[in-house]
Protein backbone atom coordinates (compact mmCIF):
# COMPACT_ATOMS: atom_id res chain seq x y z
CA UNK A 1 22.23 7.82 57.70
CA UNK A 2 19.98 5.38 56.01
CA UNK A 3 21.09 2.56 53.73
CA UNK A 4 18.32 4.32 51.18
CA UNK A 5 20.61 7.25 50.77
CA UNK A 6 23.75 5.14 49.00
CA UNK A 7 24.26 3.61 45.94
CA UNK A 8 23.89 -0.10 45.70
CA UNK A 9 27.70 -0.25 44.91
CA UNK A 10 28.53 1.61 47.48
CA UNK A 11 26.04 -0.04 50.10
CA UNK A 12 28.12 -3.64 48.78
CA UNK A 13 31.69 -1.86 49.22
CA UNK A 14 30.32 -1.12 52.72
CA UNK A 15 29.39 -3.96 53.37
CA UNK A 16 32.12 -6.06 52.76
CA UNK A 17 34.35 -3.86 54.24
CA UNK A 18 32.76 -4.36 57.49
CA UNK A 19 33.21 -8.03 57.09
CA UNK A 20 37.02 -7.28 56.07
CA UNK A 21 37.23 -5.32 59.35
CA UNK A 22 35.60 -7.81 61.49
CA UNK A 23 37.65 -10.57 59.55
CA UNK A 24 40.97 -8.47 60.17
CA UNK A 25 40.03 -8.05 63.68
CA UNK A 26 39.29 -11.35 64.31
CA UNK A 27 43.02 -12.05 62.57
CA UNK A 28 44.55 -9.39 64.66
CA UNK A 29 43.06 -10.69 68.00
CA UNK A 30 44.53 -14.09 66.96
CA UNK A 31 47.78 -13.24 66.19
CA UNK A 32 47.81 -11.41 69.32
CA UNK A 33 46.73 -14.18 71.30
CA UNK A 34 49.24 -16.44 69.38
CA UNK A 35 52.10 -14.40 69.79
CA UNK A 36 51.31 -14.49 73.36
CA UNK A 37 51.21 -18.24 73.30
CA UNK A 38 54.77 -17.88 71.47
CA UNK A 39 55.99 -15.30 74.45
CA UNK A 40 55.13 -18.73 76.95
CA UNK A 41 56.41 -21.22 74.86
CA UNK A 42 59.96 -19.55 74.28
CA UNK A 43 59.75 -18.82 77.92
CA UNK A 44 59.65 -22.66 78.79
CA UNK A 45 61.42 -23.23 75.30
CA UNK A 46 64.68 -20.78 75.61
CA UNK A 47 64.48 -19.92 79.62
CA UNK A 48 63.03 -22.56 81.74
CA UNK A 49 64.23 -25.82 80.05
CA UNK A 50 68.23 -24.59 78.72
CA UNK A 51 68.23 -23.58 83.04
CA UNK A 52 66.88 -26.65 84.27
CA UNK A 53 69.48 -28.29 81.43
CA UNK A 54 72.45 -26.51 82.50
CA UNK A 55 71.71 -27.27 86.54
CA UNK A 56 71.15 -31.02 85.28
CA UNK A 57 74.90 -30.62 83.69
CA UNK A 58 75.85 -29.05 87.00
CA UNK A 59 74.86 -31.59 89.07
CA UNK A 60 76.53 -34.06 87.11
CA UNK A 61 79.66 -32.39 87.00
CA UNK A 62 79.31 -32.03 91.41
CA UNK A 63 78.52 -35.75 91.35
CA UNK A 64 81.75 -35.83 89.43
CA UNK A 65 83.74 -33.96 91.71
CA UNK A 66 82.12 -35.97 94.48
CA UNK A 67 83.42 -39.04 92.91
CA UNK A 68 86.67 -38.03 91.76
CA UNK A 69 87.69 -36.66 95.21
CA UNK A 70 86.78 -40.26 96.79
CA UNK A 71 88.89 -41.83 94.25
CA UNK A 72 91.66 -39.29 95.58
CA UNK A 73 91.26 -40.04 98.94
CA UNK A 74 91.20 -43.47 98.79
CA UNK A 75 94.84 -44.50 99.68
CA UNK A 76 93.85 -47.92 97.90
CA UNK A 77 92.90 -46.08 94.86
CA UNK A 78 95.80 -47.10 91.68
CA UNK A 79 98.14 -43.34 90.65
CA UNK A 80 96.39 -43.87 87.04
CA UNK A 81 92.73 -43.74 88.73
CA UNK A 82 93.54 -41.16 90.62
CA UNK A 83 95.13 -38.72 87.67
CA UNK A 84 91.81 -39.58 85.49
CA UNK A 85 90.48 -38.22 88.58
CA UNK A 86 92.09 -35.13 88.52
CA UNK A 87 92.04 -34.80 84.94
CA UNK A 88 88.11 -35.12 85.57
CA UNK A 89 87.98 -32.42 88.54
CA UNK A 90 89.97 -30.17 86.17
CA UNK A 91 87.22 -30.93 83.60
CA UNK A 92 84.32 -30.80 85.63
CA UNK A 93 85.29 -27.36 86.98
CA UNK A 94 85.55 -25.85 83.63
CA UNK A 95 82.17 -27.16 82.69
CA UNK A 96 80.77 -25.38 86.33
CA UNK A 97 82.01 -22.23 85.52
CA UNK A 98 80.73 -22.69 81.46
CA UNK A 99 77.63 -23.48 82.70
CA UNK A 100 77.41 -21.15 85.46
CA UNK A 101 78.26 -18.23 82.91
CA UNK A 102 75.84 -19.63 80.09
CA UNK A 103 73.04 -19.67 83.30
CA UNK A 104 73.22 -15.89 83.61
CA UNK A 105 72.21 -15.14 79.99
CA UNK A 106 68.99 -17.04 80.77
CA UNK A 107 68.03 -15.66 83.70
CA UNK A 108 65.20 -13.31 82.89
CA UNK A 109 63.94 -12.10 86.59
CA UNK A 110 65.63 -10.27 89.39
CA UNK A 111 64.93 -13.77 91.73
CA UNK A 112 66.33 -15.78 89.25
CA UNK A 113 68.99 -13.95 88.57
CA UNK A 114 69.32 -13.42 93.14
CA UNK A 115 69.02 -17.11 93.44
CA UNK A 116 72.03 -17.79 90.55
CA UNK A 117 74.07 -15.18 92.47
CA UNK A 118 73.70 -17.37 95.71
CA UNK A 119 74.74 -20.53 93.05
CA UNK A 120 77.65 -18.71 91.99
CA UNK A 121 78.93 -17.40 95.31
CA UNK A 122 78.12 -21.19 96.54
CA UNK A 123 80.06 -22.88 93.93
CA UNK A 124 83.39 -20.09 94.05
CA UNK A 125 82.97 -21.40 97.59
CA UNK A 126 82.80 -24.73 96.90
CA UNK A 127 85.37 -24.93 94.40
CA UNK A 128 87.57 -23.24 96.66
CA UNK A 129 87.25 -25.29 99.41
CA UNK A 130 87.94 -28.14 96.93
CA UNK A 131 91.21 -26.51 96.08
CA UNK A 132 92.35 -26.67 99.66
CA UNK A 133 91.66 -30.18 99.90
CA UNK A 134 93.26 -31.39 96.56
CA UNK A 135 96.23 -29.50 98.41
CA UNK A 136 95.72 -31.56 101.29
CA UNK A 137 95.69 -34.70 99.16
CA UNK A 138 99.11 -33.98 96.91
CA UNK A 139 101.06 -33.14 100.17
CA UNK A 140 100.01 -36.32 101.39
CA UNK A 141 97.97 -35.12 104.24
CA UNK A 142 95.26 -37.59 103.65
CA UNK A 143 93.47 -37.80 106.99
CA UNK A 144 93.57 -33.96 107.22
CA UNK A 145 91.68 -33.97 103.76
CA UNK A 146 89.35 -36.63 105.04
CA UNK A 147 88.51 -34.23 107.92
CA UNK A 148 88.68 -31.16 105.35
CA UNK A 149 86.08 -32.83 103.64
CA UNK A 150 83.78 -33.73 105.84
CA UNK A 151 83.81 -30.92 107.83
CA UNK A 152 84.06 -28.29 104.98
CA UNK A 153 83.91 -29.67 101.42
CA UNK A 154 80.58 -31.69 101.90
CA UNK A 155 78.87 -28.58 103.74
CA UNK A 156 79.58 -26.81 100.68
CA UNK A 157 78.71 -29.34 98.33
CA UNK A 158 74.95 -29.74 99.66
CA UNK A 159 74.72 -25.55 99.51
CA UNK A 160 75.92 -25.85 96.06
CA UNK A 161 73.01 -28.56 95.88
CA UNK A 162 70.57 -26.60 97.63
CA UNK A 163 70.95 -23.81 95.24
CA UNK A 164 70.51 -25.57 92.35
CA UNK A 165 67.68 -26.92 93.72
CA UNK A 166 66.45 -23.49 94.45
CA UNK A 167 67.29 -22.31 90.68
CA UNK A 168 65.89 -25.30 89.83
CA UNK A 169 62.51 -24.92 91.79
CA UNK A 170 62.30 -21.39 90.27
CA UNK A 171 62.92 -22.67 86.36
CA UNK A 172 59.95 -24.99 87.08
CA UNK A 173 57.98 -22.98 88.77
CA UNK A 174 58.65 -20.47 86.00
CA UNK A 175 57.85 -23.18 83.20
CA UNK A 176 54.34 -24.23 85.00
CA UNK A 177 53.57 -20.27 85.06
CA UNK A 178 54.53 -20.03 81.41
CA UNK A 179 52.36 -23.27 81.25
CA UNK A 180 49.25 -21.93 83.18
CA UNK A 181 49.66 -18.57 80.89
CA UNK A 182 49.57 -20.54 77.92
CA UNK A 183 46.65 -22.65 78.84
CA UNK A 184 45.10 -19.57 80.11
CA UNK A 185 45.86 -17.78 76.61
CA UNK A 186 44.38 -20.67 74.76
CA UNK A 187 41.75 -20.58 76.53
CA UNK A 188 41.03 -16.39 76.27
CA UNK A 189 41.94 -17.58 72.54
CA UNK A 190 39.04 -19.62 72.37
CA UNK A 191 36.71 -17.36 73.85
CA UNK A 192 37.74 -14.47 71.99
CA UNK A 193 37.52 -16.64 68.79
CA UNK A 194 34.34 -17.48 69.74
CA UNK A 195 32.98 -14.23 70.81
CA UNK A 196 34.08 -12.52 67.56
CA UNK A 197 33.28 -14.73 65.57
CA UNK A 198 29.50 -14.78 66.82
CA UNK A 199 29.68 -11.10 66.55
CA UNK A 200 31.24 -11.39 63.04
CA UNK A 201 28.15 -14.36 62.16
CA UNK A 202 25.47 -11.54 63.42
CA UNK A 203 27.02 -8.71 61.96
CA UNK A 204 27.34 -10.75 59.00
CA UNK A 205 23.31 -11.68 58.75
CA UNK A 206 22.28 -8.68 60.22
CA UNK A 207 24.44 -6.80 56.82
CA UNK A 208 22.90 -9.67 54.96
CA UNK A 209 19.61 -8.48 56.02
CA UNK A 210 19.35 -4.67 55.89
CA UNK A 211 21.11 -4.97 52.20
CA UNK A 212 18.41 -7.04 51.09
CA UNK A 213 15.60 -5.74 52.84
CA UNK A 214 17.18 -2.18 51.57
CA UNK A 215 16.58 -3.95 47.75
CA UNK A 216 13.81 -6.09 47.93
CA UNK A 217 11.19 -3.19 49.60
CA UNK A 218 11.65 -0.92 46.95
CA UNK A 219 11.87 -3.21 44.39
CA UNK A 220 8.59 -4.93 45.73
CA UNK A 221 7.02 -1.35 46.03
CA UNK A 222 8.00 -0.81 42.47
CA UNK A 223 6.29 -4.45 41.27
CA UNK A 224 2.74 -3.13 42.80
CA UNK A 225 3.27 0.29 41.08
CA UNK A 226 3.87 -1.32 37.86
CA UNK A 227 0.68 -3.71 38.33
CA UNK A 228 -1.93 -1.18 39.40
CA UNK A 229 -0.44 1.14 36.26
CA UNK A 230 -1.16 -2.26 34.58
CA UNK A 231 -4.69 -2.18 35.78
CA UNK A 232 -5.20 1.43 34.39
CA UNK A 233 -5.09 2.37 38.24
CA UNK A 234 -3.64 5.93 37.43
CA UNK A 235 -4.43 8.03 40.46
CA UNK A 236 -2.58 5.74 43.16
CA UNK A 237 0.02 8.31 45.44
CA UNK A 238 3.63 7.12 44.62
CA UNK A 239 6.15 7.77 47.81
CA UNK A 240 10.16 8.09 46.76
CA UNK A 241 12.41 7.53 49.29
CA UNK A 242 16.18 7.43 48.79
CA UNK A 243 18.48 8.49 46.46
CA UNK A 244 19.51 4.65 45.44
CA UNK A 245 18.54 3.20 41.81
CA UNK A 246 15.82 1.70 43.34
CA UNK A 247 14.69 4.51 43.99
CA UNK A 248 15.50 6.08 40.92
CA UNK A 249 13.44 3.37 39.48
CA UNK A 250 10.32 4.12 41.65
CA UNK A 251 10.30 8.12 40.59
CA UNK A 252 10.37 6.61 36.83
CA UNK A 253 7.37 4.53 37.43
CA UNK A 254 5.46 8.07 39.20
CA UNK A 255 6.88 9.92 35.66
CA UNK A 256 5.36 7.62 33.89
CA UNK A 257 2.32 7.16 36.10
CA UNK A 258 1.96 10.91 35.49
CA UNK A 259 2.79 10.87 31.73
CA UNK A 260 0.11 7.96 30.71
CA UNK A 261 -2.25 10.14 33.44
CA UNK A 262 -1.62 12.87 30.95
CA UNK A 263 -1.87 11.04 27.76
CA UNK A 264 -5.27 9.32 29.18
CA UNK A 265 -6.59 12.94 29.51
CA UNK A 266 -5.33 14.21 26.07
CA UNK A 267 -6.96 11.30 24.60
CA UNK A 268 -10.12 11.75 26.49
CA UNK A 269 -10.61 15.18 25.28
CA UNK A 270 -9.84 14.47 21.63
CA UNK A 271 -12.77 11.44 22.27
CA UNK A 272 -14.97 13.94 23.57
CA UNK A 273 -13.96 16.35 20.59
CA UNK A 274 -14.59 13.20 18.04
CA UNK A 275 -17.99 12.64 19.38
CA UNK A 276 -18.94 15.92 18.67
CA UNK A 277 -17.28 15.71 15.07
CA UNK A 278 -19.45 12.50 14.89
CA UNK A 279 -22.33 14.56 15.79
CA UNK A 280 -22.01 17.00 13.23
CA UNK A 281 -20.98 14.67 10.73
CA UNK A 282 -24.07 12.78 11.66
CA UNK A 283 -25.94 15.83 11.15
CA UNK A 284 -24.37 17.00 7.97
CA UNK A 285 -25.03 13.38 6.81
CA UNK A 286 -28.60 13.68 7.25
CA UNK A 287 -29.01 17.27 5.92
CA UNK A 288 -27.13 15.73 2.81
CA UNK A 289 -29.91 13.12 2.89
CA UNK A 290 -32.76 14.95 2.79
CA UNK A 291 -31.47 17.35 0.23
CA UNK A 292 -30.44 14.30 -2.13
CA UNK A 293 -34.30 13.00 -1.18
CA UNK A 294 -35.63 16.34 -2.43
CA UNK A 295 -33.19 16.33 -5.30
CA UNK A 296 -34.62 12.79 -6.27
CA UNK A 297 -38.14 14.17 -6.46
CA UNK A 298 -37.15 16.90 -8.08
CA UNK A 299 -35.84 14.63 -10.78
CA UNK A 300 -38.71 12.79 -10.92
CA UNK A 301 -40.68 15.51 -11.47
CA UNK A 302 -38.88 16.54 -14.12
CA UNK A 303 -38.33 13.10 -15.78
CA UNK A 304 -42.86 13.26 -15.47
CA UNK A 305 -42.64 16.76 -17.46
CA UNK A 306 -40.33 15.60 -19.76
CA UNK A 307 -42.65 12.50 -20.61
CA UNK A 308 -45.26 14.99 -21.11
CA UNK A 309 -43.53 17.23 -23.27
CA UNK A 310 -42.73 13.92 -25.68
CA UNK A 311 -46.30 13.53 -25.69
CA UNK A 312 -47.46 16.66 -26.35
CA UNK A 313 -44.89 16.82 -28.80
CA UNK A 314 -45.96 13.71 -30.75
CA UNK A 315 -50.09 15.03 -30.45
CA UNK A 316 -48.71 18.48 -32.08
CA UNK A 317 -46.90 16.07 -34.78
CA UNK A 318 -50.18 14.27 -35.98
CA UNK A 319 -52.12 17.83 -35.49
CA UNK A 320 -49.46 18.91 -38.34
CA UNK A 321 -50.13 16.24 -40.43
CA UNK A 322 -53.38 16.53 -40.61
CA UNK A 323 -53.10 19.90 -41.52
CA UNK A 324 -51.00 19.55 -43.97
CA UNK A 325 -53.48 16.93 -46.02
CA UNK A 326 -56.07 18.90 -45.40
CA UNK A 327 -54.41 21.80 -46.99
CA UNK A 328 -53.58 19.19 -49.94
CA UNK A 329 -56.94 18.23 -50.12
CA UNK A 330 -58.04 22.35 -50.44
CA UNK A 331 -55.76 23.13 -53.04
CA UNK A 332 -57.02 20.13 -54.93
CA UNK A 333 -60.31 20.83 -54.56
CA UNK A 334 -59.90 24.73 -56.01
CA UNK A 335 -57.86 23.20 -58.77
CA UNK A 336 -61.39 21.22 -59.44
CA UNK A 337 -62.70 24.41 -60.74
CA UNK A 338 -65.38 27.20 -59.97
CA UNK A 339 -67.74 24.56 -59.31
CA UNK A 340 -67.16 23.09 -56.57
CA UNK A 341 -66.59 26.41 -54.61
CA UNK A 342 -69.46 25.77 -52.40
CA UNK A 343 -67.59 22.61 -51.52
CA UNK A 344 -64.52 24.55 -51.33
CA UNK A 345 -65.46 27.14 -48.78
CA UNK A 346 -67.22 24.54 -46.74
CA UNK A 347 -63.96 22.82 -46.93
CA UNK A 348 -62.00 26.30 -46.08
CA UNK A 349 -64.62 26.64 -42.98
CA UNK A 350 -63.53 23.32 -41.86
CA UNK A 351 -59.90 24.19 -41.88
CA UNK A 352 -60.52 27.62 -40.21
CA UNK A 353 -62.44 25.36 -37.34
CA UNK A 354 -59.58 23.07 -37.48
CA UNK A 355 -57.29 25.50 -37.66
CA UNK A 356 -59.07 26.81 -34.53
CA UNK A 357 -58.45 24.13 -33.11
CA UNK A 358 -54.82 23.94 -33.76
CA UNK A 359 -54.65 27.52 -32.25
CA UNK A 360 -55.90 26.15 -29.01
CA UNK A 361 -53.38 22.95 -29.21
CA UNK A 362 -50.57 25.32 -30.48
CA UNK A 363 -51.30 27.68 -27.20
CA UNK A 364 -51.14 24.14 -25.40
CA UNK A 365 -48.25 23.31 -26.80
CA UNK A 366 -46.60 26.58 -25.59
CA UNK A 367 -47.76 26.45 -22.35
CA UNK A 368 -46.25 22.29 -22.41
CA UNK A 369 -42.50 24.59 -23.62
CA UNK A 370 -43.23 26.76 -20.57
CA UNK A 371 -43.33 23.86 -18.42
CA UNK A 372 -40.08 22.10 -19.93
CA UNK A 373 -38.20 25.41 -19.42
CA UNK A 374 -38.97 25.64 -15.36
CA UNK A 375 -38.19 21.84 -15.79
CA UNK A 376 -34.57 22.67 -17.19
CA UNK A 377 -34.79 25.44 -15.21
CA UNK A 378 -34.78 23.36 -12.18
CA UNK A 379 -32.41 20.39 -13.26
CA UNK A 380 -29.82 23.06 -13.87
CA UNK A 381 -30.31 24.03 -10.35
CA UNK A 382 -29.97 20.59 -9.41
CA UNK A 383 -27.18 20.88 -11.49
C-alpha cells in the first residue's frame, strides 16, 4: 500500500506509532535484559553470599568447638574455663544446627542441596562423636578422650571442613557463574541496545524520509502546475496520484486548469464574435457616412435653391413696382384728357409690352415655386 493512498494525519499517526513500537521494544528488550541482570544479582545477592556467610559462621563455631574441647582436655585448664567452655560448645552447636537449617532454604540446585546433605550427615556425625568425648571428659577418662579425639573427633572435624569447603566451592563457583551471566547479559544488553537502537535511528530517517518525500513531490508537482497555469500554459497533462490532500490539491489545480481552458475558449469566441460586431458596426458606420455626405449635399442644394428663390422673389418685387407706377402714371395720363390719347395708347402699348414681359417673369417666377417645392420636397425627405 503506498504512503499516497493515506491521509497526512493518518500517515503521522503511523508514523509515530512505529517509533512508539520500536521505542517500546527497545524498553521491553531492556527490561528483559535487566531483569535478567536482577535474576544474577539476587543469585549472588540472596544465594551465593547468605551460603558462603552461614559456612563462614560454621566454621567459626567448629573452630569453637575445636577450642573449647582443648580447654576441656587440658587437665591444667581452671573448672571456670572449662564451664565457659562448655557453655560455648552448647552454644556453638545450636548455632551449627541454626545455620545448617537456614543453609537448606538457600540451596537452589540438586548439587547444592547433595553437597549440604553430605554437610549435614558430616556434622550429626561430628557432633555426635563430640558427645562421646565430652562423656569421656566428665567421667574423668581424660586420656581415653585424648585418644577419642584424635582418632575419631578430628577425622570428623576435617570432613565437616571438607564439606564446607565443598559447599563453599559450589556457592563461589555459583556466584562467578551468576557473575559471568551478568557480564554476559550486560554485554547482550549492550549489543541489543545498540542493534535496536540503529534499527530504531534507520527506521526513524528512513519514516523521516518517505513522509517527506510523500509531501514535498506532490507539493513540488503542484508548484510547477501552478507556474505554467501562470504562464497561460493551459494544455500541459496533469497526473493525480493518491487519495492524500496533496493530492486533492493537484486534481484542483487540473479543475481549474480545465475551467480557465474553458473560460479562455468562451472568451475567444465572444472576441471572434466582437470582431465581427466591429465589422458590421464599421460598416454600418460608413453606410451612415455616406448617407449623412449625401444628406449634406442635399442640403446644400437646397440652401442654393432657396437663395434663388429670395432672388427671384426680390426681381418679381421691383417688376411689381414698376408696374404699379406705371399704371399710376396711365391713369394720370387719361385723367389729362382726350388729348393726349395718342400719348395714352402709346403709353397702354408700353404696358401691354411690359406687361409681356411680366408674363414671361411671372411664368419664371412659377417655374422658381416649382423648384422650391421639390426643394421642400426633398428636405422633408431628409427630414
Amino acid at each position: 500500500m503506498s504512503l499516497r493512498s493515506l491521509k497526512i494525519a493518518t500517515r503521522s499517526t503511523l508514523c509515530f506509532l512505529l517509533l512508539c513500537l520500536i521505542i517500546l521494544t527497545l524498553g521491553l528488550v531492556s527490561l528483559n535484559q535487566a531483569h535478567e541482570l536482577n535474576d544474577a544479582e539476587e543469585v549472588v545477592e540472596l544465594k551465593s553470599l547468605p551460603s558462603i556467610s552461614k559456612l563462614g559462621t560454621l566454621e567459626v563455631a567448629f573452630n569453637n568447638f575445636r577450642t573449647s574441647n582443648a580447654r576441656l582436655r587440658n587437665p591444667l585448664e581452671p573448672q571456670k574455663r572449662k564451664d565457659d567452655a562448655l557453655n560455648t560448645i552448647i552454644k556453638a552447636q545450636a548455632v551449627v544446627k541454626e545455620e545448617t537449617k537456614a543453609l537448606r532454604e538457600l540451596m537452589s540446585s540438586d548439587v547444592e542441596r547433595a553437597a549440604l546433605d553430605n554437610l549435614s550427615n558430616a556434622v550429626d556425625r561430628y557432633l555426635a562423636i563430640q558427645k562421646k568425648m565430652l562423656d569421656y571428659i566428665q567421667s574423668g577418662e581424660i586420656e581415653k578422650s585424648l585418644a577419642f579425639s584424635a582418632s575419631d573427633l578430628k577425622p570428623a572435624a576435617d570432613q565437616v571442613d571438607i564439606e564446607i569447603d565443598a559447599l563453599r566451592k559450589l556457592n563461589n563457583d555459583n556466584a562467578a557463574a551468576a557473575g559471568a551471566r551478568a557480564r554476559s547479559v550486560y554485554s547482550q544488553t549492550i549489543m541489543i541496545v545498540c542493534i535496536v537502537a540503529a534499527v530504531s535511528l534507520l527506521v526513524a530517517i528512513l519514516s523521516a524520509w518517505f513522509f517527506t518525500r510523500s509531501i514535498l513531490i506532490p507539493i513540488n508537482y503542484s508548484l510547477d502546475i501552478a507556474h505554467r497555469i501562470a504562464r497561460n500554459e493551459l494544455d500541459g497533462a496533469i497526473d493525480v496520484e493518491g487519495k492524500d490532500e496533496p493530492a486533492q490539491l493537484v486534481a484542483a489545480l487540473a479543475q481549474m486548469q480545465e475551467n480557465l481552458k474553458t473560460i479562455v475558449g468562451h472568451i475567444a469566441h465572444s472576441s471572434n464574435q466582437l470582431a465581427a460586431a466591429g465589422e458590421e458596426v464599421q460598416a454600418v458606420t460608413e453606410d451612415a457616412a455616406r448617407g449623412l455626405q449625401q444628406q449634406n449635399q442635399e442640403i446644400d442644394l437646397a440652401a442654393t435653391a432657396v437663395t434663388q428663390m429670395s432672388a427671384a422673389v426680390d426681381e418679381v418685387s421691383t417688376n411689381a413696382t414698376q408696374a404699379s407706377a406705371a399704371s399710376t402714371l396711365s391713369n394720370q395720363s387719361a385723367q389729362e384728357g382726350q388729348a393726349r390719347v395718342e400719348q395714352t395708347i402709346l403709353a397702354i402699348n408700353d404696358m401691354l409690352i411690359q406687361v409681356q414681359n411680366s408674363t414671361a417673369e411671372v411664368r419664371q417666377l412659377a417655374s422658381l415655386a416649382t423648384d422650391i417645392s421639390k426643394l421642400l420636397t426633398v428636405i422633408s425627405h431628409i427630414a
